[in-house]
Protein backbone atom coordinates (compact mmCIF):
# COMPACT_ATOMS: atom_id res chain seq x y z
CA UNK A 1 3.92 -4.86 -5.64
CA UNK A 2 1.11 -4.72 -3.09
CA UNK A 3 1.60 -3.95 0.83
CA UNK A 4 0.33 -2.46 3.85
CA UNK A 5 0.71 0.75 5.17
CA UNK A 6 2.53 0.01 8.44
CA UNK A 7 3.14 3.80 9.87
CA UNK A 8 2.75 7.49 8.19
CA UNK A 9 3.51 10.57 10.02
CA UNK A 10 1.61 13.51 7.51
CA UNK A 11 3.95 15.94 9.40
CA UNK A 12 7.44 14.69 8.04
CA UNK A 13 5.76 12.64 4.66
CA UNK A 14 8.17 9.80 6.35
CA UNK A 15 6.30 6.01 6.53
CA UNK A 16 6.81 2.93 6.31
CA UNK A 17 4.94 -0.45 4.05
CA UNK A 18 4.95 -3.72 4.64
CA UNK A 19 5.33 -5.97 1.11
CA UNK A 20 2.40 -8.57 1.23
CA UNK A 21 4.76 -11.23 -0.70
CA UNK A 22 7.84 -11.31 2.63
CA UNK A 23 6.53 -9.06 4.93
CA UNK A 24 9.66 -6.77 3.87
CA UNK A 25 9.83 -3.42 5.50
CA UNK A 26 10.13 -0.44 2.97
CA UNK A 27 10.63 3.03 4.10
CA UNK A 28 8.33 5.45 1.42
CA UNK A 29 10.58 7.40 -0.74
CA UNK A 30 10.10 11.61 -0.24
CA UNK A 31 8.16 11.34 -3.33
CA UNK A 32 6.33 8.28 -2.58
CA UNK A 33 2.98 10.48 -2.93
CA UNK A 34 3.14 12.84 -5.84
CA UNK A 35 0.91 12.25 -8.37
CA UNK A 36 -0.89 9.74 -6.78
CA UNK A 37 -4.68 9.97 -5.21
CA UNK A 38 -3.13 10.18 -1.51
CA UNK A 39 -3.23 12.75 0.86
CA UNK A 40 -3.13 11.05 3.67
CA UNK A 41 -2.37 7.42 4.68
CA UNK A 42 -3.73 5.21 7.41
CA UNK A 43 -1.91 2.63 9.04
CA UNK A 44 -3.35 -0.88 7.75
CA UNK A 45 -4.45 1.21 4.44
CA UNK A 46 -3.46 -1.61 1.54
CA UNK A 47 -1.45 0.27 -1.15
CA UNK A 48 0.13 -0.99 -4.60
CA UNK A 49 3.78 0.74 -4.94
CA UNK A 50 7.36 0.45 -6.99
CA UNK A 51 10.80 -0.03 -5.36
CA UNK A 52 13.42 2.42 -6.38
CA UNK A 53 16.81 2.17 -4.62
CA UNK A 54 15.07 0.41 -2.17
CA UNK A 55 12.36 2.92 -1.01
CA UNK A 56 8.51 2.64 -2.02
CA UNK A 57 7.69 5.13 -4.68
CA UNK A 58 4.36 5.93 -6.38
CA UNK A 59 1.67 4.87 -4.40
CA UNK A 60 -0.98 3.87 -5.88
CA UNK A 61 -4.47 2.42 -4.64
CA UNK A 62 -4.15 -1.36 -3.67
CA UNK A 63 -7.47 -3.48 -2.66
CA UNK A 64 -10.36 -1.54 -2.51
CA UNK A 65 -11.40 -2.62 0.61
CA UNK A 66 -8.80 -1.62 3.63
CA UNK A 67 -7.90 -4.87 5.08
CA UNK A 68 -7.42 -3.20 8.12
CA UNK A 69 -4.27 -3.31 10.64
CA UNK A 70 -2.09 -6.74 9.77
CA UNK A 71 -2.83 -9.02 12.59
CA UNK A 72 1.24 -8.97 13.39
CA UNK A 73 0.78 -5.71 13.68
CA UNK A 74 -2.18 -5.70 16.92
CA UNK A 75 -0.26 -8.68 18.11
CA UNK A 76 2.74 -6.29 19.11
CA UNK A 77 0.36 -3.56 19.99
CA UNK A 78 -1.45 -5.85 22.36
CA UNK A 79 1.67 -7.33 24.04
CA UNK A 80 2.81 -3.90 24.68
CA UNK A 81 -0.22 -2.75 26.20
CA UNK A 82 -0.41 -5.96 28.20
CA UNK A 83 3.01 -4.94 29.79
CA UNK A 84 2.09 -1.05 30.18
CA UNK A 85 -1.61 -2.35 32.28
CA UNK A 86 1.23 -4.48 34.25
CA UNK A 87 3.04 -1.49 35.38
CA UNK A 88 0.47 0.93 37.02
């Protein structure tokens, strides 16, 4: 399946993708990156991965072009900082 890279922390290994078919939330397995071409992954990064016990597992390259942060993605990021610019 393809999806999204929606956050990565490269201190923990912990992340999460977004599936491009339901917008299903997946958290990446502790393993999700062995053997693969990752080092490192950006949030937005497009990424082609398997589901075991419901966890994404062996990440693999996706499009070759990084579609860049999902749009629902800015739209909460943008609301929030909307309401922070409201508060000073």
């Amino acid at each position: 399946m393809q999806g999204v890279i929606k956050a990565y922390d490269p201190t923990t290994k912990t992340g999460v993708v977004v599936r491009d078919t339901d917008m299903a939330e997946f958290d990446l397995a502790t393993n999700a990156l062995e053997g693969s071409v990752f080092r490192m992954l950006r949030q937005g990064q497009r990424v082609l991965f398997n589901l075991v016990d419901n966890q994404a597992t062996q990440l693999r390259l996706g499009s070759e072009i990084d579609m860049g942060t999902p749009s629902f993605l800015t739209s909460a990021s943008n609301a929030d900082a909307g309401a922070d610019a409201g508060t000073n």
